[in-house]
Protein backbone atom coordinates (compact mmCIF):
# COMPACT_ATOMS: atom_id res chain seq x y z
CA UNK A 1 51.00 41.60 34.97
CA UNK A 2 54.98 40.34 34.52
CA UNK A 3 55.83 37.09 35.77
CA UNK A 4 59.42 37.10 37.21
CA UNK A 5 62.27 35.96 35.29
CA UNK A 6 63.19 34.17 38.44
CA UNK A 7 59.27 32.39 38.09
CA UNK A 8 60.18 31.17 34.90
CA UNK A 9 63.46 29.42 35.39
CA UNK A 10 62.14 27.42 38.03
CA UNK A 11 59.24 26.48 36.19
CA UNK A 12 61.77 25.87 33.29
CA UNK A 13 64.10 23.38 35.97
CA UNK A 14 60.93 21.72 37.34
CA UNK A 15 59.81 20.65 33.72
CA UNK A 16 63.76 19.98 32.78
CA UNK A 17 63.68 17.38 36.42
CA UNK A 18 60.13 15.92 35.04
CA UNK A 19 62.03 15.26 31.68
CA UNK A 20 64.88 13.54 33.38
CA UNK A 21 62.35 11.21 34.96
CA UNK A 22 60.19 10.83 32.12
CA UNK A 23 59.42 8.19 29.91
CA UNK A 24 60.88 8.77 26.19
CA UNK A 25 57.13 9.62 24.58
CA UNK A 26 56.61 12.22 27.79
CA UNK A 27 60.53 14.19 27.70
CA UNK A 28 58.97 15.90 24.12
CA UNK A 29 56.20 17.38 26.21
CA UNK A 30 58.41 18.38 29.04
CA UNK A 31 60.81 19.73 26.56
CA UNK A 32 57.92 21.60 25.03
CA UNK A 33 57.05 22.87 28.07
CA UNK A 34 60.54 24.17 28.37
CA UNK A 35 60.69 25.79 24.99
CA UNK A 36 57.40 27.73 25.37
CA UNK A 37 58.75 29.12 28.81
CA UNK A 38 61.67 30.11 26.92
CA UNK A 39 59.74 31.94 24.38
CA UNK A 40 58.01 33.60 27.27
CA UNK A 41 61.28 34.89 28.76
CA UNK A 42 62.82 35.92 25.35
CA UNK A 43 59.16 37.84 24.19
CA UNK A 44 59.90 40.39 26.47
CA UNK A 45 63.34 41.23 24.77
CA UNK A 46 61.76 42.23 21.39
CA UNK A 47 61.55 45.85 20.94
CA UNK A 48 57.86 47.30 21.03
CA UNK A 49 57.48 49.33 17.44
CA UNK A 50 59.23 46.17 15.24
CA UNK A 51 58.58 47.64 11.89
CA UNK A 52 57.78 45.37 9.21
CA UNK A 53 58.23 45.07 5.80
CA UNK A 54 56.47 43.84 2.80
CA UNK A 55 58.34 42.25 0.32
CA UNK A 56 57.77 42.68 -3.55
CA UNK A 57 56.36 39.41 -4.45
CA UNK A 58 53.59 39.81 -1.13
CA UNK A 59 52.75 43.17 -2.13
CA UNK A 60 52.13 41.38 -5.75
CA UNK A 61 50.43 38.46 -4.17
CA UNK A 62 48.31 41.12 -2.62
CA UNK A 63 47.16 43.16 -4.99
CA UNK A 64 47.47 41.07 -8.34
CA UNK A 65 49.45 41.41 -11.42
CA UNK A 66 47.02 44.31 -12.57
CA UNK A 67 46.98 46.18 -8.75
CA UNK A 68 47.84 49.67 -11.09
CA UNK A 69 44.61 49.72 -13.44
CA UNK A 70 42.36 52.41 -13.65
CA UNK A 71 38.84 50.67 -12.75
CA UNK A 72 35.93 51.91 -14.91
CA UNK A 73 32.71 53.33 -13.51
CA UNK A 74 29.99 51.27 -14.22
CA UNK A 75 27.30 52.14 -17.14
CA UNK A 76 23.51 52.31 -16.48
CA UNK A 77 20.75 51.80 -18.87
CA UNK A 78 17.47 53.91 -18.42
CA UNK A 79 14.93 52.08 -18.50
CA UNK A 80 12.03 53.77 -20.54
CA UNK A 81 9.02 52.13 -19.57
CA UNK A 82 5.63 54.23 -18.64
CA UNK A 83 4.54 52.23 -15.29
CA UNK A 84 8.91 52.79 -13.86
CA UNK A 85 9.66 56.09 -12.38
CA UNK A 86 13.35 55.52 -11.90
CA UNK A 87 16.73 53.47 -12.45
CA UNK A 88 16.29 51.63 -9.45
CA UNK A 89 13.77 48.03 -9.30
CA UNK A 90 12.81 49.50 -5.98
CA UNK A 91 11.58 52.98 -7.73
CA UNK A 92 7.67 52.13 -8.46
């Protein structure tokens, strides 16, 4: 559901009137207020499929200084004991 551009600039005037009045420690909200309907407005100018990119030092920060190693398999014993039937503790 859009709100009307035409919504949002009179909200925006009604907090930039409340500001006027305000007291100094209230005109930050107000302007706040202001800036977030703003933001609100200007969100529906960004395109839809923004594309973006990774830099070098995030994709390193990522993955490591190693990210291109080869990792090793792990090695299993066999255990050779006449009451275990398998690799696993839970073979009995």
């Amino acid at each position: 559901m859009a709100v009307a551009n035409e919504t949002i600039i009179k909200k925006m005037i009604n907090e930039l009137n409340k500001a006027r009045d305000a007291d100094e420690k209230s005109v930050k909200n107000h302007i706040a207020n202001v800036q977030l309907l703003c933001d609100l407005m200007l969100e529906g100018d960004k395109p839809q499929t923004e594309k973006t990119s990774i830099t070098n030092a995030e994709m390193k920060a990522m993955i490591g200084e190693n990210g291109n190693q080869k990792v090793e398999p792990v090695q299993r014993s066999t255990i050779n004991d006449d009451d275990a039937n398998g690799d696993s503790l839970f073979d009995f």
